[in-house]
Protein backbone atom coordinates (compact mmCIF):
# COMPACT_ATOMS: atom_id res chain seq x y z
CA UNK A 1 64.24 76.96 66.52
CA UNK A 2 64.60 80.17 68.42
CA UNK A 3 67.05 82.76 66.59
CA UNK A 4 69.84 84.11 69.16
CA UNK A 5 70.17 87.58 68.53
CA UNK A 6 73.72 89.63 68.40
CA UNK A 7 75.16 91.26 71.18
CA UNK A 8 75.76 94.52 70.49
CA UNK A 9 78.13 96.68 72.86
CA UNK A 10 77.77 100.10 73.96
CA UNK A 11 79.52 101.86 71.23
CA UNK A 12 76.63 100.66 68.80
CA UNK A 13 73.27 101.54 71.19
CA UNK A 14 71.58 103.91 70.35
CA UNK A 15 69.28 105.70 72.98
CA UNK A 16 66.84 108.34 72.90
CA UNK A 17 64.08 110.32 74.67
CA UNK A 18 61.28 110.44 72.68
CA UNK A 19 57.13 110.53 72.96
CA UNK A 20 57.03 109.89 69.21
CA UNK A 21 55.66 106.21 68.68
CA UNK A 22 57.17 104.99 65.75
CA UNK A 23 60.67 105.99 67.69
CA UNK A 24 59.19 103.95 70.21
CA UNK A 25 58.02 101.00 68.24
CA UNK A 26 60.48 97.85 68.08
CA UNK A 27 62.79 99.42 70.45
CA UNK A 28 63.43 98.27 74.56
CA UNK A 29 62.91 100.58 77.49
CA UNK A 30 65.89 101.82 78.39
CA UNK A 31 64.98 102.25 81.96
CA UNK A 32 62.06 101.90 84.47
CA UNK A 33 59.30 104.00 82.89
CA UNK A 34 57.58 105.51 86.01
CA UNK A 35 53.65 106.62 86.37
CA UNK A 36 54.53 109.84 89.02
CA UNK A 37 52.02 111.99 90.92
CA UNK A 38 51.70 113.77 94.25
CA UNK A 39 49.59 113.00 96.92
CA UNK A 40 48.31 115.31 99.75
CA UNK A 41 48.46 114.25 103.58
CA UNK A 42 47.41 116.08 106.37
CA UNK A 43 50.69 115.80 108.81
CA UNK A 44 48.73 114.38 112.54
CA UNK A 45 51.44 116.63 114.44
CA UNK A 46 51.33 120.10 112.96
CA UNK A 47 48.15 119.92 111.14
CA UNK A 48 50.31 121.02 108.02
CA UNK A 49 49.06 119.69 104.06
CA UNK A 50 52.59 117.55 103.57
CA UNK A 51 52.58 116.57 99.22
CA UNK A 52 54.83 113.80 98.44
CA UNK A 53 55.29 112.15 94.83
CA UNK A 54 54.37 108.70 95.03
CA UNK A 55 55.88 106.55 92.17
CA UNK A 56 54.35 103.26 90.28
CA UNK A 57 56.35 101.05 87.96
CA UNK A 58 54.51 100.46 84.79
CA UNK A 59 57.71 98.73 82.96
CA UNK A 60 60.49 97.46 83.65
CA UNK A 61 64.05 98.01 81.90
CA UNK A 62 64.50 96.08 78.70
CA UNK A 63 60.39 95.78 78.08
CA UNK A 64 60.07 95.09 74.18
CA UNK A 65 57.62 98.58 73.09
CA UNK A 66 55.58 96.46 70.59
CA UNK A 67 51.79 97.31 69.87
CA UNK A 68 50.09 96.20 72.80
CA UNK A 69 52.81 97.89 74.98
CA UNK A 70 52.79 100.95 73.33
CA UNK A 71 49.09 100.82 73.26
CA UNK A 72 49.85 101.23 76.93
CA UNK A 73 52.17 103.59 76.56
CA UNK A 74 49.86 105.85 74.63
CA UNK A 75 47.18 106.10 77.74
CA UNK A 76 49.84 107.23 80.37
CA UNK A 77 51.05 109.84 77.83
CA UNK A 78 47.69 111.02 77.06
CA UNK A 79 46.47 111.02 81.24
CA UNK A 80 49.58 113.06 81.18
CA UNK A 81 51.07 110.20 84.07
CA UNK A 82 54.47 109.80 82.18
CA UNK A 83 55.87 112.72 79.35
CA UNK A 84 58.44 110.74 77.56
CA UNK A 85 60.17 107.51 77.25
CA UNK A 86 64.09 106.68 76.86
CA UNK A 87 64.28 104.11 74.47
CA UNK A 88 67.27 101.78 73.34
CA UNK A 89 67.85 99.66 70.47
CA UNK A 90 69.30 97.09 72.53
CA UNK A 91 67.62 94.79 75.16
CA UNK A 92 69.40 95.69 78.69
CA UNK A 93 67.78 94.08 81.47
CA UNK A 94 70.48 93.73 84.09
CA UNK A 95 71.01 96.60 86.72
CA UNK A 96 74.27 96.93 88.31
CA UNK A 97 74.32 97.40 91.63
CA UNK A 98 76.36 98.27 94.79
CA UNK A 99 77.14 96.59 98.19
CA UNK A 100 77.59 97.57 101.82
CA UNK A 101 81.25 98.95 102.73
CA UNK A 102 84.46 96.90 102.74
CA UNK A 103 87.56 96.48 102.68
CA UNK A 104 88.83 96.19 99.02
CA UNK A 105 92.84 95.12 98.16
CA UNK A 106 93.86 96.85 94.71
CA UNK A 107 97.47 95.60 93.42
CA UNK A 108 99.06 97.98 91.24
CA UNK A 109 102.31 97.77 89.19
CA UNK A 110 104.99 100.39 89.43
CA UNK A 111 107.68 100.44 87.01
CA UNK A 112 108.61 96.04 87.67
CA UNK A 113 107.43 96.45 91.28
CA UNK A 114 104.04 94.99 92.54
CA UNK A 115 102.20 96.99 95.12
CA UNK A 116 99.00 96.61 97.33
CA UNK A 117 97.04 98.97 99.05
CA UNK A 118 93.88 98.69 101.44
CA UNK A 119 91.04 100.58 101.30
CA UNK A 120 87.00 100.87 101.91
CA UNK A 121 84.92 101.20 99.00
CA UNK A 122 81.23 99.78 98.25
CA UNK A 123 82.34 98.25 94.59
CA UNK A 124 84.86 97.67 92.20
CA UNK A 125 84.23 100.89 90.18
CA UNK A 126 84.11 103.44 93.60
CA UNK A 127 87.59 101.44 94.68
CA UNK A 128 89.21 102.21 91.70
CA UNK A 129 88.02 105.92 91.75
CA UNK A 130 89.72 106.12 95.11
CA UNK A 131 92.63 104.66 94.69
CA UNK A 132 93.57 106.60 91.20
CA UNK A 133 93.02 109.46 92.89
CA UNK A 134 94.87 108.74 96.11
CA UNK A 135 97.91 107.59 93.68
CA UNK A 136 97.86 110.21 91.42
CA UNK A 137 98.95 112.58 94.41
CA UNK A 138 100.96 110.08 96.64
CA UNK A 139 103.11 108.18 93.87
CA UNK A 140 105.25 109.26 90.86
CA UNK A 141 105.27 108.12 87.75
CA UNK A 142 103.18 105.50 85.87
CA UNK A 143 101.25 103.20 87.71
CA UNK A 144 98.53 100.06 85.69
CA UNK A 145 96.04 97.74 87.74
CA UNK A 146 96.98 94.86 87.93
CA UNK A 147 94.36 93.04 90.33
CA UNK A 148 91.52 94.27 92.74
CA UNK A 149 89.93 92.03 95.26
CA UNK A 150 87.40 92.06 97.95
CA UNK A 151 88.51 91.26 101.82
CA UNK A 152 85.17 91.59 103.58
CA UNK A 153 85.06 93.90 105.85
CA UNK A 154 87.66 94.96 108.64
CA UNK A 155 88.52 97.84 110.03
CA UNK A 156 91.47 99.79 108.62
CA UNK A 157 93.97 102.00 111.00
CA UNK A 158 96.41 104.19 108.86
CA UNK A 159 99.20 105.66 110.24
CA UNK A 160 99.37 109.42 109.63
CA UNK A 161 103.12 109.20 108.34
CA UNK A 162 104.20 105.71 106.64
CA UNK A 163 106.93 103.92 108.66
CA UNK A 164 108.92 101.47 106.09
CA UNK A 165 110.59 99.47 108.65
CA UNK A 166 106.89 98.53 109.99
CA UNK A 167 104.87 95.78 108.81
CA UNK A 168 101.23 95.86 108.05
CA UNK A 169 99.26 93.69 110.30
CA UNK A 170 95.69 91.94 110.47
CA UNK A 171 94.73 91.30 113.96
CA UNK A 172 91.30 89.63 115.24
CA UNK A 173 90.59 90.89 118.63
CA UNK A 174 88.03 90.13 121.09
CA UNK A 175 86.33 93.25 123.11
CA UNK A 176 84.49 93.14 125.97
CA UNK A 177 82.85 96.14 127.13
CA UNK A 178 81.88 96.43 130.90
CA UNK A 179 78.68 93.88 131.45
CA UNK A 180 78.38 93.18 127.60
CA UNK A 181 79.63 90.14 125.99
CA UNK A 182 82.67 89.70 123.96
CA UNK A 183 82.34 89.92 120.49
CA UNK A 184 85.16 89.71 117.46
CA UNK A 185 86.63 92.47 115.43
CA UNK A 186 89.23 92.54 112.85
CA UNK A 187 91.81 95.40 112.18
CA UNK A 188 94.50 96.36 109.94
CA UNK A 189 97.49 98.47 111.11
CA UNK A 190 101.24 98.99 110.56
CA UNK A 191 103.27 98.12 113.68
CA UNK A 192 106.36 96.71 114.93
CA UNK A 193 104.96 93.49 116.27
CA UNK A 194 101.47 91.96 117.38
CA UNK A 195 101.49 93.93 120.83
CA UNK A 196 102.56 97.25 119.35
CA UNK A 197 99.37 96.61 117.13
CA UNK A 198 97.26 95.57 120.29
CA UNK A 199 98.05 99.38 122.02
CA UNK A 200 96.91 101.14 118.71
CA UNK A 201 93.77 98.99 118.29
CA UNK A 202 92.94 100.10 121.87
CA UNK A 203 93.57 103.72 121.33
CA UNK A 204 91.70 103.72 118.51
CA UNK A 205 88.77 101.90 120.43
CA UNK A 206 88.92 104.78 122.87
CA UNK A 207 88.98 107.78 120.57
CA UNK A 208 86.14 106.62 118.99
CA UNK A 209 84.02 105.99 121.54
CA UNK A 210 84.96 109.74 122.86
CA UNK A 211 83.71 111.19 119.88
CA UNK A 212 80.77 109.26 119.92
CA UNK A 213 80.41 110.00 123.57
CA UNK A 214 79.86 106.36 124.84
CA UNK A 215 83.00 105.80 126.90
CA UNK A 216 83.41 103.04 128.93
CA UNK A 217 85.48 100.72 130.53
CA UNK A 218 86.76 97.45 127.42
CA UNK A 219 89.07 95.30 127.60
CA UNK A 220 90.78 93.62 123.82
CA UNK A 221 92.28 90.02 123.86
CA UNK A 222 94.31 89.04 120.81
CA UNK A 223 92.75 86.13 119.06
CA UNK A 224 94.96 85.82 115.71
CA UNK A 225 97.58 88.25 114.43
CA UNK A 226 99.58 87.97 111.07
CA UNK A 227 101.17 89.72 108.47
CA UNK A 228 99.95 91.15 105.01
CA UNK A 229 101.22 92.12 102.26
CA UNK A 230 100.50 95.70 101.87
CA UNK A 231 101.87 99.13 100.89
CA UNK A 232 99.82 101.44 102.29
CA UNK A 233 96.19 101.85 104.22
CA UNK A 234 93.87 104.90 102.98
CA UNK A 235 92.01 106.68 105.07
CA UNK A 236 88.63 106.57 105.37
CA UNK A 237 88.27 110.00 105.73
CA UNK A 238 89.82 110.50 102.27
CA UNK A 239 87.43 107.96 100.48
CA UNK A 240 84.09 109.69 102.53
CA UNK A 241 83.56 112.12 99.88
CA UNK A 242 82.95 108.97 97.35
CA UNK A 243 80.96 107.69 99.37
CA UNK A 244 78.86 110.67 100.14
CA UNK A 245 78.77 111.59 96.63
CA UNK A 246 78.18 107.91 94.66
């Protein structure tokens, strides 16, 4: 009968960089041990020597370092191909990852008051980054999570200045740009009503396609249009530093 072994957490792994076998021995790879060199080319336009480090996986994360690996081990350290190893006590083969952009909802709680607020982010982890930071400078006062949940993606208007008496809306539009066909986009906004909502999509269409200098003629047809429940939409200029930094 096969013997489940203990899951140990975090606070009781021990990890360490090490080129000392019996360190090694019994222990996982902690991470992808790499065999790394550099490779000459002669570049066909210039003429110019161009070196680039090509990379070769010789184990994966998690790998068990018993003899016959280290064994292994032992002739990349000696051809000088790897220097080191980081090496855990516990087996960790899963690799979090994270997804394209969306649109993320995170609802926080304010004193007894729920609250929701829109914004892009790639992952759970990068959407709570921005919105603690985004709250800590827009709110007073404590603030907990209380839920955070994926919307796929859309794309989110803010309004430079919050208007209370305006609701937040999610409208699916179609636009059809002179000779193309139509295709479907979805936006959320904070307007009076659906066609209020319809003359901001459209601006925003427009200064867009100014500064990517492709202006041209569109027209927008309102396909759906409802309310949400939101708070606030953050600007996706305030979460591209995350994103350029993650």
């Amino acid at each position: 009968m096969e013997i489940v072994k203990k899951l140990g957490t975090k606070f009781n792994e021990i990890v360490i960089r090490t080129s000392v076998f019996e360190e090694m021995k019994g222990n996982y790879t902690a991470e992808r041990l790499l065999r790394t060199w550099d490779e000459d080319f002669v570049d066909e336009d210039t003429g110019n020597v161009v070196t680039i480090q090509r990379n070769e996986i010789l184990f994966d994360r998690g790998v068990l370092m018993d003899n016959d690996v280290l064994s292994q081990i032992n002739f990349y350290l000696q051809s000088g191909d790897i220097k080191d190893v980081l090496a855990s006590n516990q087996k960790r083969t899963g690799l979090a990852v994270k997804n394209q952009a969306s649109v993320y909802c995170v609802t926080i709680l304010q004193g007894t008051k729920k609250r929701n607020y829109y914004l892009y982010a790639n992952c759970v982890e990068l959407a709570l980054k921005i919105i603690t930071d985004f709250l800590e400078q827009k709110i007073e006062g404590a603030f907990s999570f209380t839920a955070i949940k994926e919307m796929g993606y859309s794309n989110l208007i803010p309004l430079e200045e919050d208007d209370l008496d305006k609701d937040f809306y999610k409208i699916e539009v179609d636009i059809a740009y002179e000779e193309d066909e139509p295709f479907k986009q979805v936006y959320m906004l904070q307007a009076n009503d659906a066609e209020e909502a319809k003359e901001i999509i459209i601006k925003f269409i427009s200064l867009k396609m100014k500064e990517e200098n492709r202006e041209k003629p569109f027209e927008t047809t309102i396909i759906s249009a409802k309310t949400v429940p939101c708070n606030n939409i953050i600007d996706y200029q305030f979460a591209k530093e995350y994103f350029e930094n993650d």
